[in-house]
PDB file of N, CA and C in Angstrom:
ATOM      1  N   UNK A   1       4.898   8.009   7.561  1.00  0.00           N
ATOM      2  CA  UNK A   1       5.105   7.357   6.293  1.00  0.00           C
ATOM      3  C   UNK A   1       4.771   5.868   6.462  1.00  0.00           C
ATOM      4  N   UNK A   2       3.967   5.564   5.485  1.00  0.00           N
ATOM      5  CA  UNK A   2       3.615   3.769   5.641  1.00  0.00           C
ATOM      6  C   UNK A   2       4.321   3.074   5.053  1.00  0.00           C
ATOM      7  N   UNK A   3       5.305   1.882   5.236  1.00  0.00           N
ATOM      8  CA  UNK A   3       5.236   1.356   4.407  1.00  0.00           C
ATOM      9  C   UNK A   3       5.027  -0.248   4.643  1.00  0.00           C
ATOM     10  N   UNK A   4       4.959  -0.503   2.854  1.00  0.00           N
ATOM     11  CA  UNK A   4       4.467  -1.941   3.286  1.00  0.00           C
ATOM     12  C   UNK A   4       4.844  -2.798   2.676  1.00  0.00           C
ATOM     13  N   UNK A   5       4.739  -4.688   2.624  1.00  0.00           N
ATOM     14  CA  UNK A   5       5.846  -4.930   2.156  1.00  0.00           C
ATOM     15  C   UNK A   5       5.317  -5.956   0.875  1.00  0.00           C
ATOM     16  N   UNK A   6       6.063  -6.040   0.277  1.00  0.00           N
ATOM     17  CA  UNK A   6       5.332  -6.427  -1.129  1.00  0.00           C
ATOM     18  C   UNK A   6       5.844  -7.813  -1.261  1.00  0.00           C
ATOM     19  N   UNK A   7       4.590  -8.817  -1.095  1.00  0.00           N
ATOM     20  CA  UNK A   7       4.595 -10.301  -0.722  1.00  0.00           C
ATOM     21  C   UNK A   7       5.456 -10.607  -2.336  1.00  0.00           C
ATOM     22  N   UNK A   8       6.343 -11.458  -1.757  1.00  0.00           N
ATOM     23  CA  UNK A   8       6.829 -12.268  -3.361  1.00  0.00           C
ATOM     24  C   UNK A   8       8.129 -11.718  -3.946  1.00  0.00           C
ATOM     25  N   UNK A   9       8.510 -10.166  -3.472  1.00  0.00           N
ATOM     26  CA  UNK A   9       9.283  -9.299  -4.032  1.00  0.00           C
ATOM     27  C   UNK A   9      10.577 -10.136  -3.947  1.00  0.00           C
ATOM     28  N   UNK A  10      11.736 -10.305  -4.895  1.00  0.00           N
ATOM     29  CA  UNK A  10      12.856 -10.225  -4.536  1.00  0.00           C
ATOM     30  C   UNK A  10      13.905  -9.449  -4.575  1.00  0.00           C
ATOM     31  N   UNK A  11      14.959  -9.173  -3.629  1.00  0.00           N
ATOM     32  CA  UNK A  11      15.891  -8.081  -3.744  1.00  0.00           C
ATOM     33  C   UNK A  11      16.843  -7.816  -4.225  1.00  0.00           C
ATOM     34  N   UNK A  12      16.930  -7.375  -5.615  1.00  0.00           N
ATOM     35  CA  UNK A  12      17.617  -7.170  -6.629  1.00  0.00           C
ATOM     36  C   UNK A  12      19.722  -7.567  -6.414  1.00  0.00           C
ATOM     37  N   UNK A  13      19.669  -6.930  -5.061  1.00  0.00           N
ATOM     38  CA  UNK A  13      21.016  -6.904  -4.562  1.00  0.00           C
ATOM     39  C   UNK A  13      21.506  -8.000  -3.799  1.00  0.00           C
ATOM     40  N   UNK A  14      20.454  -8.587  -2.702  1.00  0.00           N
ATOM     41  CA  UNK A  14      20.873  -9.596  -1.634  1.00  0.00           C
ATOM     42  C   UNK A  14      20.246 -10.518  -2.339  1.00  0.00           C
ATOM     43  N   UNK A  15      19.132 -10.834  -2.771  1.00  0.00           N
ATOM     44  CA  UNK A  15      18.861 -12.043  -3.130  1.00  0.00           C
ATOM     45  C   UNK A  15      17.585 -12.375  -2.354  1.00  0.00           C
ATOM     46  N   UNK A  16      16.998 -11.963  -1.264  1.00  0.00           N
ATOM     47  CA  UNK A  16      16.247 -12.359  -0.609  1.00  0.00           C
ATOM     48  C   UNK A  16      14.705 -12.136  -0.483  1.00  0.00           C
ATOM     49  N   UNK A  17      13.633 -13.102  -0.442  1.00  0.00           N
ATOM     50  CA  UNK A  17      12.502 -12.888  -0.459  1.00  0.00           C
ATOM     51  C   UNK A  17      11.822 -12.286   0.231  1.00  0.00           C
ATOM     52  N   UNK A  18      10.736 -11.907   0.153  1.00  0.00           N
ATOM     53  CA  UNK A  18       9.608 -10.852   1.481  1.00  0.00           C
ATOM     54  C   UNK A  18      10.418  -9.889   2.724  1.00  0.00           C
ATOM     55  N   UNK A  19      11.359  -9.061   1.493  1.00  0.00           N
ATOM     56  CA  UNK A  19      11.766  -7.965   2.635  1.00  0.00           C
ATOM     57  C   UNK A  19      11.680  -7.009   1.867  1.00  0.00           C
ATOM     58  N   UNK A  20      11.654  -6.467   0.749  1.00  0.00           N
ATOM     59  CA  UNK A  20      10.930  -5.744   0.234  1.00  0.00           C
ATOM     60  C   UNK A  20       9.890  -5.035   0.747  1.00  0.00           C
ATOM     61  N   UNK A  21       9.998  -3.576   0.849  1.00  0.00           N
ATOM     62  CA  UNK A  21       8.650  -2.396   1.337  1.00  0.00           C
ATOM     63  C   UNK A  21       8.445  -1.557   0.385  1.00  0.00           C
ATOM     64  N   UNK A  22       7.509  -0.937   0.459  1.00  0.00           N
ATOM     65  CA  UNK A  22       7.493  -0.028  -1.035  1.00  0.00           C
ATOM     66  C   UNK A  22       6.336   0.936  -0.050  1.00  0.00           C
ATOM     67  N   UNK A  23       6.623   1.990  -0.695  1.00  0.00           N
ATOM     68  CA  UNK A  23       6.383   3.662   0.412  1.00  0.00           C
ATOM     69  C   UNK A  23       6.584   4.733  -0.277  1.00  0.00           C
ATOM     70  N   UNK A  24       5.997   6.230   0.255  1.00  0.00           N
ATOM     71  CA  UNK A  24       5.629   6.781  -0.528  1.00  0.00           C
ATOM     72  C   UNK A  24       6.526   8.366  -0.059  1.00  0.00           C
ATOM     73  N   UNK A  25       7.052   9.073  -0.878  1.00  0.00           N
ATOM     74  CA  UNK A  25       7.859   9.929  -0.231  1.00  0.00           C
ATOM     75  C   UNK A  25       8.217  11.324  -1.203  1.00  0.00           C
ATOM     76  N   UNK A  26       7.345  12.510  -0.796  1.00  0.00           N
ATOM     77  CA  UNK A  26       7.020  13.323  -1.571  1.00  0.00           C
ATOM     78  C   UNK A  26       6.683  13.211  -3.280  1.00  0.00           C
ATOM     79  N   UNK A  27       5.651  12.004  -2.968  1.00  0.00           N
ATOM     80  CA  UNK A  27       4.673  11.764  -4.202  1.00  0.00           C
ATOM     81  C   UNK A  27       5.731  10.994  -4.910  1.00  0.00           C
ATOM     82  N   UNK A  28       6.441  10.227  -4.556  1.00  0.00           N
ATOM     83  CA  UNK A  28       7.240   9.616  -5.433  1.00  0.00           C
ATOM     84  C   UNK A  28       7.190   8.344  -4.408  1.00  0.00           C
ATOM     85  N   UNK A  29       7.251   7.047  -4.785  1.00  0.00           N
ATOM     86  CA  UNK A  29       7.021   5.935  -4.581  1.00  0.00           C
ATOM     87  C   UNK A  29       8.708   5.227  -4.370  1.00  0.00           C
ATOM     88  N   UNK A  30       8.942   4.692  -3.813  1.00  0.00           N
ATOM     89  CA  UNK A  30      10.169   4.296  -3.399  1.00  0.00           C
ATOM     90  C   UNK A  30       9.929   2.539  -2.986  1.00  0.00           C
ATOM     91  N   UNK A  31      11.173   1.730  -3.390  1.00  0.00           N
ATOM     92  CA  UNK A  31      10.931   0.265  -2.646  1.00  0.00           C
ATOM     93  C   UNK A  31      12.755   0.230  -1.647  1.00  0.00           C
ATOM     94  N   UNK A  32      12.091   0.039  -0.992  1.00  0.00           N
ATOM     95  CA  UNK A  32      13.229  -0.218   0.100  1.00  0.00           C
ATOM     96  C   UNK A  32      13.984  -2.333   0.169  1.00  0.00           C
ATOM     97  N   UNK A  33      14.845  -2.767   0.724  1.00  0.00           N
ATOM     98  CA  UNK A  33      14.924  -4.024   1.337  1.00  0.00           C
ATOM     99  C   UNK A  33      15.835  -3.745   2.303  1.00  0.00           C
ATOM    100  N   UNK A  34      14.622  -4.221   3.617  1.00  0.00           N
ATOM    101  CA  UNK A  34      14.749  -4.369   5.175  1.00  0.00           C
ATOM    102  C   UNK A  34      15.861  -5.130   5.168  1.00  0.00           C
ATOM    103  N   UNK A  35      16.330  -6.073   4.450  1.00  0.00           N
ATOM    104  CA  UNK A  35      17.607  -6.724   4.938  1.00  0.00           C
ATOM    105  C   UNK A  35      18.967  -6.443   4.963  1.00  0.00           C
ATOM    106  N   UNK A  36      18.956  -5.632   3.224  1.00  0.00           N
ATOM    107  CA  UNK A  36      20.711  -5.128   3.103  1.00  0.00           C
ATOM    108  C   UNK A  36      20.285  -3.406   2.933  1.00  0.00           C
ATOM    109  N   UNK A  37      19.612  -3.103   2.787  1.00  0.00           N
ATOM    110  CA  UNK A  37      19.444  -1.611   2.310  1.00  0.00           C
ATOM    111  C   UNK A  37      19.301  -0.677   1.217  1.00  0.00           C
ATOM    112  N   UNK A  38      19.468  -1.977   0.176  1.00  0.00           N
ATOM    113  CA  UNK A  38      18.979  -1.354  -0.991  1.00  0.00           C
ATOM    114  C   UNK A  38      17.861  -0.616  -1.097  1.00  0.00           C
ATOM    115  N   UNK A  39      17.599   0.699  -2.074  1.00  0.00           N
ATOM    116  CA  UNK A  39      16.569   1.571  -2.038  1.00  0.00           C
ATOM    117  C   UNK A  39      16.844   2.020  -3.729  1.00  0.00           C
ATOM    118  N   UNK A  40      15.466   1.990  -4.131  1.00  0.00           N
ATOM    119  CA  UNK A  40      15.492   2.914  -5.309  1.00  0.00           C
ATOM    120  C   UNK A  40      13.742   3.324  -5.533  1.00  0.00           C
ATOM    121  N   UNK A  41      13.999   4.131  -6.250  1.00  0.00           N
ATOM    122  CA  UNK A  41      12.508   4.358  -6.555  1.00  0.00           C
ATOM    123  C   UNK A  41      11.821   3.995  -7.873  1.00  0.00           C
ATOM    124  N   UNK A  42      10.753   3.436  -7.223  1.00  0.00           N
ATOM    125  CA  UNK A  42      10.246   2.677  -7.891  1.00  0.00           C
ATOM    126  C   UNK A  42       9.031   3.406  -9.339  1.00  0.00           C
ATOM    127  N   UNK A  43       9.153   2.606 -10.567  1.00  0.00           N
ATOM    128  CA  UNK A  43       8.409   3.584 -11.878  1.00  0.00           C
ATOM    129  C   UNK A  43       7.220   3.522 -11.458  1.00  0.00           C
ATOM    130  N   UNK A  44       6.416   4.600 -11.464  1.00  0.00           N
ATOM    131  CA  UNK A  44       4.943   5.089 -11.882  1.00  0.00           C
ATOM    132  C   UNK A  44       3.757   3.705 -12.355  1.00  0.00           C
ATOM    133  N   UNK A  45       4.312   3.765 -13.987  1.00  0.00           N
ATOM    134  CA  UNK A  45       3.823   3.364 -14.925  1.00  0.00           C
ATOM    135  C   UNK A  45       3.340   2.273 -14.144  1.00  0.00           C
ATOM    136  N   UNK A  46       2.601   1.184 -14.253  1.00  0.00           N
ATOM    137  CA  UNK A  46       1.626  -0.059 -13.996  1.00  0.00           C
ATOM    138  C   UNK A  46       1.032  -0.082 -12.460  1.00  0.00           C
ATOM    139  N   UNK A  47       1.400   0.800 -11.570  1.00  0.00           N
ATOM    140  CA  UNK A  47       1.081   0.670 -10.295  1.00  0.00           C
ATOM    141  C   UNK A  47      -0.812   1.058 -10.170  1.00  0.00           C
ATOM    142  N   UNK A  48      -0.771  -0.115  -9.686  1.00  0.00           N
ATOM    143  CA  UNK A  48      -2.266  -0.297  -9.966  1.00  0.00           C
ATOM    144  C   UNK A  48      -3.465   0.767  -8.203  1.00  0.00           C
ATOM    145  N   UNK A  49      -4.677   0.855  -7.890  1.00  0.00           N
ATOM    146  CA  UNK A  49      -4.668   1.715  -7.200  1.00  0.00           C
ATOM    147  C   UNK A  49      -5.156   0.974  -5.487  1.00  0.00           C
ATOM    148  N   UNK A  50      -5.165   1.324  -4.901  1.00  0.00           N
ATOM    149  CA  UNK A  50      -5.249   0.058  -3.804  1.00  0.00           C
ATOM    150  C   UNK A  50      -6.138  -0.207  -3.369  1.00  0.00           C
ATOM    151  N   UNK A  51      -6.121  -1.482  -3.544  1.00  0.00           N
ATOM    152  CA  UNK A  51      -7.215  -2.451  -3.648  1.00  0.00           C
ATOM    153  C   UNK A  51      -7.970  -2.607  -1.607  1.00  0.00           C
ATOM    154  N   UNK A  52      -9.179  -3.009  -1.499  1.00  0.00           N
ATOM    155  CA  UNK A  52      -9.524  -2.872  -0.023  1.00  0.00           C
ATOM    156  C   UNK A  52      -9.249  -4.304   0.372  1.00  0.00           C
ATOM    157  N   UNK A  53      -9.082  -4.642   1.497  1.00  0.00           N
ATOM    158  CA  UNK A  53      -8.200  -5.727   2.234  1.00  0.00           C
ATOM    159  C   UNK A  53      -9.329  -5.389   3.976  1.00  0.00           C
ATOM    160  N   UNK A  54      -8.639  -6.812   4.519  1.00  0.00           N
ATOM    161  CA  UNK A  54      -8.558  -6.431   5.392  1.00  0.00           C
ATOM    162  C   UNK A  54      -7.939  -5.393   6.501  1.00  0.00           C
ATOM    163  N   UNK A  55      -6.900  -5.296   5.872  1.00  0.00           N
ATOM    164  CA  UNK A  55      -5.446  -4.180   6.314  1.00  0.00           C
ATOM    165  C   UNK A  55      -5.720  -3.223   6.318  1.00  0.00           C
ATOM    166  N   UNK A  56      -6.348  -2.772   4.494  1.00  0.00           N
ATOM    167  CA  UNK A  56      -6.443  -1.558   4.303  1.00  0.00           C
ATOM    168  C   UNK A  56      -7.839  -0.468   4.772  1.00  0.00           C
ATOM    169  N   UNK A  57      -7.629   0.909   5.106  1.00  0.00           N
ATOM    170  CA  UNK A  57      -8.657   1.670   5.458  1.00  0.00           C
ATOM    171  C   UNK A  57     -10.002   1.650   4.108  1.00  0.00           C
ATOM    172  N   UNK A  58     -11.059   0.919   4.736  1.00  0.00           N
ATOM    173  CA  UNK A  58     -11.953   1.646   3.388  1.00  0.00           C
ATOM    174  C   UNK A  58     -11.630   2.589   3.082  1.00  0.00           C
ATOM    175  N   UNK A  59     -11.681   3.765   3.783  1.00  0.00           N
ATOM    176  CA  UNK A  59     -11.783   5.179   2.947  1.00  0.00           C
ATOM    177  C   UNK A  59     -10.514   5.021   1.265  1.00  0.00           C
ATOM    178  N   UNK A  60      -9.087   4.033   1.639  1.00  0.00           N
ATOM    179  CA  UNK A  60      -8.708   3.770   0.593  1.00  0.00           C
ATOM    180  C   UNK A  60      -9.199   3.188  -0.798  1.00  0.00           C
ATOM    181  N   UNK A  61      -9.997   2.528  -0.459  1.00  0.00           N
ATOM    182  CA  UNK A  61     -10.483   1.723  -1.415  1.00  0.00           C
ATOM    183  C   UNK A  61     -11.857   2.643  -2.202  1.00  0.00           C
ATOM    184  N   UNK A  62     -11.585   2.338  -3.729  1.00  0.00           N
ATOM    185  CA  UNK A  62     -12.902   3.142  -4.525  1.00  0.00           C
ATOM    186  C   UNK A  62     -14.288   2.350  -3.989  1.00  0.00           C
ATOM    187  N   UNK A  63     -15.219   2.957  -4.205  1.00  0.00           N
ATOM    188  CA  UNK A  63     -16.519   3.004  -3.668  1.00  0.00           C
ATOM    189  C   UNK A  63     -17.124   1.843  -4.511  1.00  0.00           C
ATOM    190  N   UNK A  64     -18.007   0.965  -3.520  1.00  0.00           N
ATOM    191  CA  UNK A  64     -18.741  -0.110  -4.576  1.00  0.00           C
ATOM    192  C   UNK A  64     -19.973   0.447  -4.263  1.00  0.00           C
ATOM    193  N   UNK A  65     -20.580  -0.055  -5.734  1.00  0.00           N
ATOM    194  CA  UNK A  65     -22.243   0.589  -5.989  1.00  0.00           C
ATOM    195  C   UNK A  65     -23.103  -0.819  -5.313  1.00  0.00           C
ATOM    196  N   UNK A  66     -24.089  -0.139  -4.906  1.00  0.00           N
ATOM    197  CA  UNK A  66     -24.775  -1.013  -4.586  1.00  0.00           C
ATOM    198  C   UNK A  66     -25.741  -2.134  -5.325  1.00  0.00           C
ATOM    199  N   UNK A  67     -25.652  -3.352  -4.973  1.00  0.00           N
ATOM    200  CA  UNK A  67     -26.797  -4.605  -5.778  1.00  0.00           C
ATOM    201  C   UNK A  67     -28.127  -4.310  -5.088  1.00  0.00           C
ATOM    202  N   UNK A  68     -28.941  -4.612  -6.082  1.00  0.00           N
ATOM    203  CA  UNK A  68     -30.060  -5.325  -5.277  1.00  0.00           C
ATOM    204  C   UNK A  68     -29.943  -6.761  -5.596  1.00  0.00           C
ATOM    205  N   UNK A  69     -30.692  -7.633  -4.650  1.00  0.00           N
ATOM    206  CA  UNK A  69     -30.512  -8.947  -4.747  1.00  0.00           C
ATOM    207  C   UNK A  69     -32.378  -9.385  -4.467  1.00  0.00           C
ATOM    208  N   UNK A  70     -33.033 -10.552  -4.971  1.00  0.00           N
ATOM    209  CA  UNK A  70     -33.981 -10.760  -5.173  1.00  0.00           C
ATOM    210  C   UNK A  70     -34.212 -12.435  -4.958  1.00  0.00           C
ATOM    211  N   UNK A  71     -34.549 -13.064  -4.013  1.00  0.00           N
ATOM    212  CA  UNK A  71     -34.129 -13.864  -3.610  1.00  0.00           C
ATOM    213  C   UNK A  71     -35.663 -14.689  -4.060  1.00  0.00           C
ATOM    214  N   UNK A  72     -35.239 -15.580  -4.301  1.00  0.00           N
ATOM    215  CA  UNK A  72     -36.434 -16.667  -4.921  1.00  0.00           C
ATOM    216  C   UNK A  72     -36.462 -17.756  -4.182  1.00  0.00           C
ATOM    217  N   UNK A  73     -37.777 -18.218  -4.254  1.00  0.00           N
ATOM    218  CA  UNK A  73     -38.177 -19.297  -3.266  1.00  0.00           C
ATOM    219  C   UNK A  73     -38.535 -20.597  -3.996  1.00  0.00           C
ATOM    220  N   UNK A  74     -37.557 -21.697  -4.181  1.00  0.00           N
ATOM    221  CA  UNK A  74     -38.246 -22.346  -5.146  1.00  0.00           C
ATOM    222  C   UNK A  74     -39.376 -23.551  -4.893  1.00  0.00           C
ATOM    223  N   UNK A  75     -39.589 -23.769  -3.371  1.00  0.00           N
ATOM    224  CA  UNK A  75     -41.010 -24.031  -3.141  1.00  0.00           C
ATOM    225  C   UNK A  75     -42.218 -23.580  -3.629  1.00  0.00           C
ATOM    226  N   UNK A  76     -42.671 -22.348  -4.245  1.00  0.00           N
ATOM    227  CA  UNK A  76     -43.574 -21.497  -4.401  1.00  0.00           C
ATOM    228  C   UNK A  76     -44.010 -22.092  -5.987  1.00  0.00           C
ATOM    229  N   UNK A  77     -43.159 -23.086  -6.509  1.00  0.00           N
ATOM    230  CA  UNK A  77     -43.294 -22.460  -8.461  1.00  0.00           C
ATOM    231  C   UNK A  77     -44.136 -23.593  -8.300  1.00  0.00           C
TER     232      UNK A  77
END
């Protein structure tokens, strides 16, 4: 199970910043805080889909189409 921790979050119960994790647990999404133990699971609705990072595995991330790029020389004009 991964989890990971959600920069900025604060913890509803203790009060405290960047301990917040959020993880995934028979298709249901859960946020944890590493500090006091609060846990609930977290809504569906706005969770956006994950974005590629350094962190993250491409294979996570949706597929980018390819550019062409056409590079101009402006000595030539």
């Amino acid at each position: 199970m991964k989890k990971r921790f959600i920069a900025g979050a604060v913890c509803p119960r203790c009060s405290e910043m960047d301990k917040i994790v959020m993880y995934e647990k028979d298709e249901i999404n859960y946020r944890e805080c590493v500090e006091c133990g609060y846990e609930d699971e977290m809504p569906v609705a706005g969770l956006a889909h994950e974005i590629a990072t350094r962190v993250t595995e491409k294979s996570a991330a949706p597929e980018a189409s390819e550019q062409v790029l056409n590079f101009v020389d402006p000595s030539k004009d």
